[in-house]
Protein backbone atom coordinates (compact mmCIF):
# COMPACT_ATOMS: atom_id res chain seq x y z
CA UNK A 1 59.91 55.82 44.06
CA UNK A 2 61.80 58.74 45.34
CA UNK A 3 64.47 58.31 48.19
CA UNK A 4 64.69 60.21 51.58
CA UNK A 5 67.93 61.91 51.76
CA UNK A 6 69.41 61.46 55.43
CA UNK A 7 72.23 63.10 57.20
CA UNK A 8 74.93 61.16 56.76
CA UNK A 9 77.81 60.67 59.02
CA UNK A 10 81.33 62.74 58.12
CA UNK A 11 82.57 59.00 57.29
CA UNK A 12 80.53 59.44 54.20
CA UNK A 13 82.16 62.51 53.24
CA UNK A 14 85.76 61.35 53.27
CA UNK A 15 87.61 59.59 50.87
CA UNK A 16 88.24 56.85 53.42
CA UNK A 17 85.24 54.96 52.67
CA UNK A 18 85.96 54.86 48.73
CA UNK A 19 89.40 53.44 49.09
CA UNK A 20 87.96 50.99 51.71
CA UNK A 21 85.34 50.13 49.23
CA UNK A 22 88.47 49.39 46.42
CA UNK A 23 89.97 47.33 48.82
CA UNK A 24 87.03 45.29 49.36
CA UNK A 25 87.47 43.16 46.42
CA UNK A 26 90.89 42.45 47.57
CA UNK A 27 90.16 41.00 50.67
CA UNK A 28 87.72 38.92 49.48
CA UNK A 29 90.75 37.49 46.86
CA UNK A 30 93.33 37.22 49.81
CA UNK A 31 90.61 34.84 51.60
CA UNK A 32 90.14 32.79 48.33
CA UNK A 33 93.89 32.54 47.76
CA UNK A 34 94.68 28.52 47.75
CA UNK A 35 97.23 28.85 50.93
CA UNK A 36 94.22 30.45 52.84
CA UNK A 37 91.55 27.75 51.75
CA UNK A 38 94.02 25.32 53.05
CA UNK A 39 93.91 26.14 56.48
CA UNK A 40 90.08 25.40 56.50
CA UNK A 41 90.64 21.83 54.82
CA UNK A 42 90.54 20.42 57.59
CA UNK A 43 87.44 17.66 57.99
CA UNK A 44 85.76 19.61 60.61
CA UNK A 45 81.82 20.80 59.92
CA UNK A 46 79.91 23.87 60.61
CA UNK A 47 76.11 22.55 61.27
CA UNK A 48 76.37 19.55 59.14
CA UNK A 49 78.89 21.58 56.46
CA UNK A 50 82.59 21.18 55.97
CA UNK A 51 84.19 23.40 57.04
CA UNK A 52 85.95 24.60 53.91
CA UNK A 53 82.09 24.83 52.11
CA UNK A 54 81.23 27.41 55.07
CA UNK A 55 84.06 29.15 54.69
CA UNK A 56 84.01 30.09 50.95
CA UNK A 57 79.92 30.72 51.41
CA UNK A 58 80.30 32.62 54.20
CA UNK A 59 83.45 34.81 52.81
CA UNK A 60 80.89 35.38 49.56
CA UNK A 61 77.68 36.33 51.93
CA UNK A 62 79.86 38.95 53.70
CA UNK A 63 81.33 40.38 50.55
CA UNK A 64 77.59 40.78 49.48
CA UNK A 65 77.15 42.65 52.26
CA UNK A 66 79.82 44.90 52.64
CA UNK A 67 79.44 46.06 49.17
CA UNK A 68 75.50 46.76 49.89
CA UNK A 69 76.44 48.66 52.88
CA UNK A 70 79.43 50.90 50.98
CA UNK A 71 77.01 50.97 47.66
CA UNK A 72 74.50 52.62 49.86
CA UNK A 73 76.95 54.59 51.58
CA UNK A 74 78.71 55.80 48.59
CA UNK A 75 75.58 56.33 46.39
CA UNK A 76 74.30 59.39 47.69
CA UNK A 77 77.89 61.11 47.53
CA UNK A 78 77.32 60.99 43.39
CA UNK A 79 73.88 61.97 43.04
CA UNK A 80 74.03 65.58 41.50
CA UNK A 81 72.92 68.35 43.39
CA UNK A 82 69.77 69.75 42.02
CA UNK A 83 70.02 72.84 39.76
CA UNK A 84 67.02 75.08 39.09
CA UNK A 85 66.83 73.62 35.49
CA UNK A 86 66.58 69.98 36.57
CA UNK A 87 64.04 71.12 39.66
CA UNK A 88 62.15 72.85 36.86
CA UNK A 89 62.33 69.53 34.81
CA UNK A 90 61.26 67.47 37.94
CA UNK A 91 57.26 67.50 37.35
CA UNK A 92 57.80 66.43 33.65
CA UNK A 93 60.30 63.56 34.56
CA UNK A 94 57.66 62.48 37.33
CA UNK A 95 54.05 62.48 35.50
CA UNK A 96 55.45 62.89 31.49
CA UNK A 97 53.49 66.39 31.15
CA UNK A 98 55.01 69.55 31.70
CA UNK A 99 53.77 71.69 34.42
CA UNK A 100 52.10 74.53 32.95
């Protein structure tokens, strides 16, 4: 299955995104450090779930996420651009038989 290539947005073009993507991990340790888990100890619930519980599943959901959204993003910056030997290439890649 062959993807669409859409414009993408000059955000996608800066280096920006890729350090935010490094940095992703590291939030997502900050709001698993111990002294922040505390401060959701408490014995309050979230539709029947402690509190805590909802916390650490919903901190894991979002960091699922947000690395979909910058692995998209980020994924069509490295493709290679096409070359005239790999668009020559492209009918043998697709059915196995060269184009003759």
């Amino acid at each position: 299955m062959k993807r669409r290539r859409t414009a993408r947005p000059a955000l996608a073009q800066s280096p920006r995104l890729r350090d935010a993507a490094v940095v992703l991990p590291l939030l997502g340790l900050f709001a698993w450090m111990p002294p922040v888990l505390g401060l959701f100890a408490a014995s309050g619930r979230v539709l029947g779930v402690p509190l805590i519980v909802a916390w650490l599943f919903g901190i894991w959901l979002a960091l699922i996420a947000a690395a979909f959204w910058f692995s998209r993003r980020l994924d069509t910056e490295d493709e290679p651009q096409p070359t005239e030997e790999t668009a020559a290439l492209e009918p043998t890649i697709r059915t196995g038989m060269p184009d003759h």
